[in-house]
Protein backbone atom coordinates (compact mmCIF):
# COMPACT_ATOMS: atom_id res chain seq x y z
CA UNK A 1 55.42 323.61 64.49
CA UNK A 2 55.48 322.46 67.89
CA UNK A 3 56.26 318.66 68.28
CA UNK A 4 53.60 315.61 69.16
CA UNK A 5 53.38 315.14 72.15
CA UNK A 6 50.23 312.94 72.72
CA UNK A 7 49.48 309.57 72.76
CA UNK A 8 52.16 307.90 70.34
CA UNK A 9 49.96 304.64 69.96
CA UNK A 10 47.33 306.48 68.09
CA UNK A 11 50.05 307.25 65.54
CA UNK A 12 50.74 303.61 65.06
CA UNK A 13 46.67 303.12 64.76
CA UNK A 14 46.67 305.74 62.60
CA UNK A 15 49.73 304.21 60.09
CA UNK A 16 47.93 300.80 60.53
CA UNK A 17 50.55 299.37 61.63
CA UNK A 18 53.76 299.16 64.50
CA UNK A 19 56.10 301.88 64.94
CA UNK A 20 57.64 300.40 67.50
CA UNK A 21 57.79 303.76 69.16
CA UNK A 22 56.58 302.50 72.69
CA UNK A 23 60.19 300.30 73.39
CA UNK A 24 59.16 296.86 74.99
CA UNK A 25 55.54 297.41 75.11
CA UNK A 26 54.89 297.12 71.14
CA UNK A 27 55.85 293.61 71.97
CA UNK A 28 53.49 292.84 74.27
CA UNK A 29 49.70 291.55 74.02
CA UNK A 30 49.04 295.38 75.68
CA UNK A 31 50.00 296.91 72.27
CA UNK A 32 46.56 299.21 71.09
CA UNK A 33 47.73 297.80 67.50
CA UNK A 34 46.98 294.67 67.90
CA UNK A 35 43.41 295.29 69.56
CA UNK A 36 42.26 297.97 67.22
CA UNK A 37 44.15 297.52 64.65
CA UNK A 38 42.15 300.72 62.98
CA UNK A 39 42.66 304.23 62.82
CA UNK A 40 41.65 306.18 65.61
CA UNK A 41 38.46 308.24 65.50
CA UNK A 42 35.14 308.33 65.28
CA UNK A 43 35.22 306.78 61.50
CA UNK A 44 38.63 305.08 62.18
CA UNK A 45 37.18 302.04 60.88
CA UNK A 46 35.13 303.40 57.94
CA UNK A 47 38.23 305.40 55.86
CA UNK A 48 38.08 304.78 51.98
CA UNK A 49 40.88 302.86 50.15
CA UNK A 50 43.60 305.80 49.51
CA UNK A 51 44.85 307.68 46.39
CA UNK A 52 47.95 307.76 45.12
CA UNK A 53 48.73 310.82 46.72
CA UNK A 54 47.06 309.63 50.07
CA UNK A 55 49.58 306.40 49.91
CA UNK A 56 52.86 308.59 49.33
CA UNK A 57 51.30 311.05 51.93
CA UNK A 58 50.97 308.20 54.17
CA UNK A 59 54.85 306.43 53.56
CA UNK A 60 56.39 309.90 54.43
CA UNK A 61 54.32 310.64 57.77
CA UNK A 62 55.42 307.20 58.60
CA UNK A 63 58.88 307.66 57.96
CA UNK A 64 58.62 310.79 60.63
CA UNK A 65 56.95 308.98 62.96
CA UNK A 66 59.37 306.28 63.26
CA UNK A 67 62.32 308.78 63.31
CA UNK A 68 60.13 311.51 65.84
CA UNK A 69 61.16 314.33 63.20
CA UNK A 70 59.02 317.17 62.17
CA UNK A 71 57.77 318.16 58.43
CA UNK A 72 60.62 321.18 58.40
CA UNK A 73 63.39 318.65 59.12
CA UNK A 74 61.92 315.78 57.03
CA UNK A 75 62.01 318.47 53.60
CA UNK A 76 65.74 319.77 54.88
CA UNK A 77 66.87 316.00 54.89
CA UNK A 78 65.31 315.22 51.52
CA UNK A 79 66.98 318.45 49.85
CA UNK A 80 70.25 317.21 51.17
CA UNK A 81 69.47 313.17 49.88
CA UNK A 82 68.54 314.53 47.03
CA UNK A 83 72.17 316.52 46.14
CA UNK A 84 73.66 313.66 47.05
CA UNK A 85 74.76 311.12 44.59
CA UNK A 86 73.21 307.95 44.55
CA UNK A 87 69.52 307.02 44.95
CA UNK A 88 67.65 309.82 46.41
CA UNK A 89 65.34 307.54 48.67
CA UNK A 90 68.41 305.53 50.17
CA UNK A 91 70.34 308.54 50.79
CA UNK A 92 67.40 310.22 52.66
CA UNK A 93 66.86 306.99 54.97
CA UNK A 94 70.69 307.36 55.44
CA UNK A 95 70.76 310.41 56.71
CA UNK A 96 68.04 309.83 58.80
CA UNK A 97 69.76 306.61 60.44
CA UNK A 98 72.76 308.95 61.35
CA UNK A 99 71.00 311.28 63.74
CA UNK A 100 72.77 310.35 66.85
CA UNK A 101 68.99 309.98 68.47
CA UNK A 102 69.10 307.14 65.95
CA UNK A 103 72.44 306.09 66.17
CA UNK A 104 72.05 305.88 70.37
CA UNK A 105 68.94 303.24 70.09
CA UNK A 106 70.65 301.47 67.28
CA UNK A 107 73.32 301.15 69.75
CA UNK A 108 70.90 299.34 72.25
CA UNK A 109 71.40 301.95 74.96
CA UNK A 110 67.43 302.81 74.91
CA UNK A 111 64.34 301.37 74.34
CA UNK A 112 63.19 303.47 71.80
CA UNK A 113 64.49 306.47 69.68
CA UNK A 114 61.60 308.79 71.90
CA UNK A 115 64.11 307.80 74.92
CA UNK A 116 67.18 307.75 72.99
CA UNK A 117 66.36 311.45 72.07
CA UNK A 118 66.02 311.92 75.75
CA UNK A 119 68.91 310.93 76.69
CA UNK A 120 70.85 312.46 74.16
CA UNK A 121 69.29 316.51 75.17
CA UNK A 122 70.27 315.64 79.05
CA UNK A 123 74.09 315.67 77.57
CA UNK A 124 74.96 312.37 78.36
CA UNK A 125 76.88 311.00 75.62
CA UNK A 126 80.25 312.41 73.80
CA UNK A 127 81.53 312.06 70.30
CA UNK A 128 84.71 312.49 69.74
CA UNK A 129 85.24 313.28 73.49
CA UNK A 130 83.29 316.10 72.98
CA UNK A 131 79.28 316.25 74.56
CA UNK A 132 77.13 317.04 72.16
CA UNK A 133 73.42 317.17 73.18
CA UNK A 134 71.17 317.64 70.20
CA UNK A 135 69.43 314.35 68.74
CA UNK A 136 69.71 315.94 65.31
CA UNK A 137 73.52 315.99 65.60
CA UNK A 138 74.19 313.97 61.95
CA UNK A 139 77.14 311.46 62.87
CA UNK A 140 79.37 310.18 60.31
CA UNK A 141 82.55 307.41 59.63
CA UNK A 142 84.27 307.22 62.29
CA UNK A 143 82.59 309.08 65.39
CA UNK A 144 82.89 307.53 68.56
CA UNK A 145 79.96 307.87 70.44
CA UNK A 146 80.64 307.22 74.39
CA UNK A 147 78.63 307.70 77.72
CA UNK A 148 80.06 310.69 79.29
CA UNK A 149 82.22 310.07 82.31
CA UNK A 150 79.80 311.01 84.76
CA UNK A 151 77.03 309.27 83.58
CA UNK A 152 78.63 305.74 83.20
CA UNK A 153 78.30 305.62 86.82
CA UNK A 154 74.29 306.18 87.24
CA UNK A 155 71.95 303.16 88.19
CA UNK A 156 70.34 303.88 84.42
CA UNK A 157 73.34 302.98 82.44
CA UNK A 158 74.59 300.29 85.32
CA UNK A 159 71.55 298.64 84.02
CA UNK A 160 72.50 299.64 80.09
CA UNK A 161 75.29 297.19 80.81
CA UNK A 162 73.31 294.46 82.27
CA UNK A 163 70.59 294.68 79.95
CA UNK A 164 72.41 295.19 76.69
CA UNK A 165 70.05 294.21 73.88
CA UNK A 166 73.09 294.86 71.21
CA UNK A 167 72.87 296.40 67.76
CA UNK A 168 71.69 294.83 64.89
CA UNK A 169 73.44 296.85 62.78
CA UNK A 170 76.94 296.20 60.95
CA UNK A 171 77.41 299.87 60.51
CA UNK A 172 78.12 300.49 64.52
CA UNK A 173 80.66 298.61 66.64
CA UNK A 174 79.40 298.72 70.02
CA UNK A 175 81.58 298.50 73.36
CA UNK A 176 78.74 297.39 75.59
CA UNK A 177 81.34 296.93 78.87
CA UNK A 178 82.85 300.36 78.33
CA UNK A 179 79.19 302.01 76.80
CA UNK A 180 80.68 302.96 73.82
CA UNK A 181 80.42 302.81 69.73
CA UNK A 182 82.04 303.62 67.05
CA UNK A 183 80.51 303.94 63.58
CA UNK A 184 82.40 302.02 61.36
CA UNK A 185 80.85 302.68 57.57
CA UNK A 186 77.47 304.18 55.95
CA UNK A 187 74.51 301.80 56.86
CA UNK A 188 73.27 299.98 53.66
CA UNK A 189 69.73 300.18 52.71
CA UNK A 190 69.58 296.29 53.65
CA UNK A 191 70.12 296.66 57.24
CA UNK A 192 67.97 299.73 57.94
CA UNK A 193 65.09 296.80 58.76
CA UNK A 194 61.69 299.31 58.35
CA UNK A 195 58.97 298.83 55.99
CA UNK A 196 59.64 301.61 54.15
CA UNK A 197 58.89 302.09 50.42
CA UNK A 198 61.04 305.60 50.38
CA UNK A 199 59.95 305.75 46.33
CA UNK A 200 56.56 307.47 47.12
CA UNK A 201 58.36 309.83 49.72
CA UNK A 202 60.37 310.83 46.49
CA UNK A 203 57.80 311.16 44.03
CA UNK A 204 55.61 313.12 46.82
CA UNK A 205 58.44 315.82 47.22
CA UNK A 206 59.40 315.73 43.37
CA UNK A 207 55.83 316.98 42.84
């Protein structure tokens, strides 16, 4: 399956609410969310109150939207939460916050995880000193994650620096000066700030 590749607003319409998946422009009055906040479509406006199914269906194309993964790579993910020990649904969101396409936006070096994947397939960061160039890439304790020599010098990172939003996160200590992070423990359900309720995603794939 080929990846989306059209208009990403209409997948926030269609969720009903913001994905944030547009960087500075889902906080702006030009957001199609908050104009039409509907589905898209001819009978975006006329859809019946979902099923049960239709809700969990619903959580877990959300949860790929926001993370720009595909329906083979969201079922690999769960199989691999779901091994794990702990709570399945934390565990999944867990692994899916340590993609380094994640890992790269929650570092504040792009606007959104679309461009953070983008960045990450031109080869421009490192971990461990080594590039590594696939947004999948699952980091873990203790990577480093670094610009790669060359890069650090182009007028889009100059302006990283400049414009350094920071992280949010407690799980990443970022080096903004030297465009660097280092991921310093698991992230904790509490500071992976989505609206997700990952309970239906595991009752829809314990079916």
């Amino acid at each position: 399956m080929s990846r989306y590749t059209g208009p990403v607003c209409r997948l926030c319409r269609r969720e009903g609410q913001k994905l944030y998946l547009k960087g500075d422009k889902c906080y702006t009055d030009k957001c199609p969310v908050a104009k039409r906040n509907y589905a898209p479509g001819q009978h975006g406006q006329s859809r019946k109150k979902l099923t049960e199914y239709g809700l969990q269906l619903r959580e877990k194309q959300k949860v790929r939207r926001y993370y720009g993964i595909q329906e083979s790579q969201m079922l690999k993910y769960f199989n691999m939460a779901d091994k794990m020990k702990g709570i399945t649904g934390e565990n999944l969101l867990k692994i899916l916050e340590s993609r380094l396409d994640n890992v790269v936006y929650r570092m504040g070096y792009a606007a959104s995880r679309a461009e953070a994947r983008q960045l990450v397939t031109h080869g421009h960061f490192t971990i461990n000193g080594k590039k590594v160039d696939i947004p999948s890439y699952l980091t873990k304790v203790g990577d480093e994650i670094e610009v790669k020599g060359k890069s650090k010098s182009s007028s889009r990172f100059k302006e990283m620096v400049e414009e350094h939003r920071g992280t949010t996160v407690k799980w990443i200590q970022v080096s903004p000066e030297e465009l660097k992070g280092r991921i310093v423990s698991e992230p904790s359900r509490e500071e992976i700030d989505l609206p997700i309720q990952e309970h239906l995603i595991v009752e829809l794939y314990s079916k």
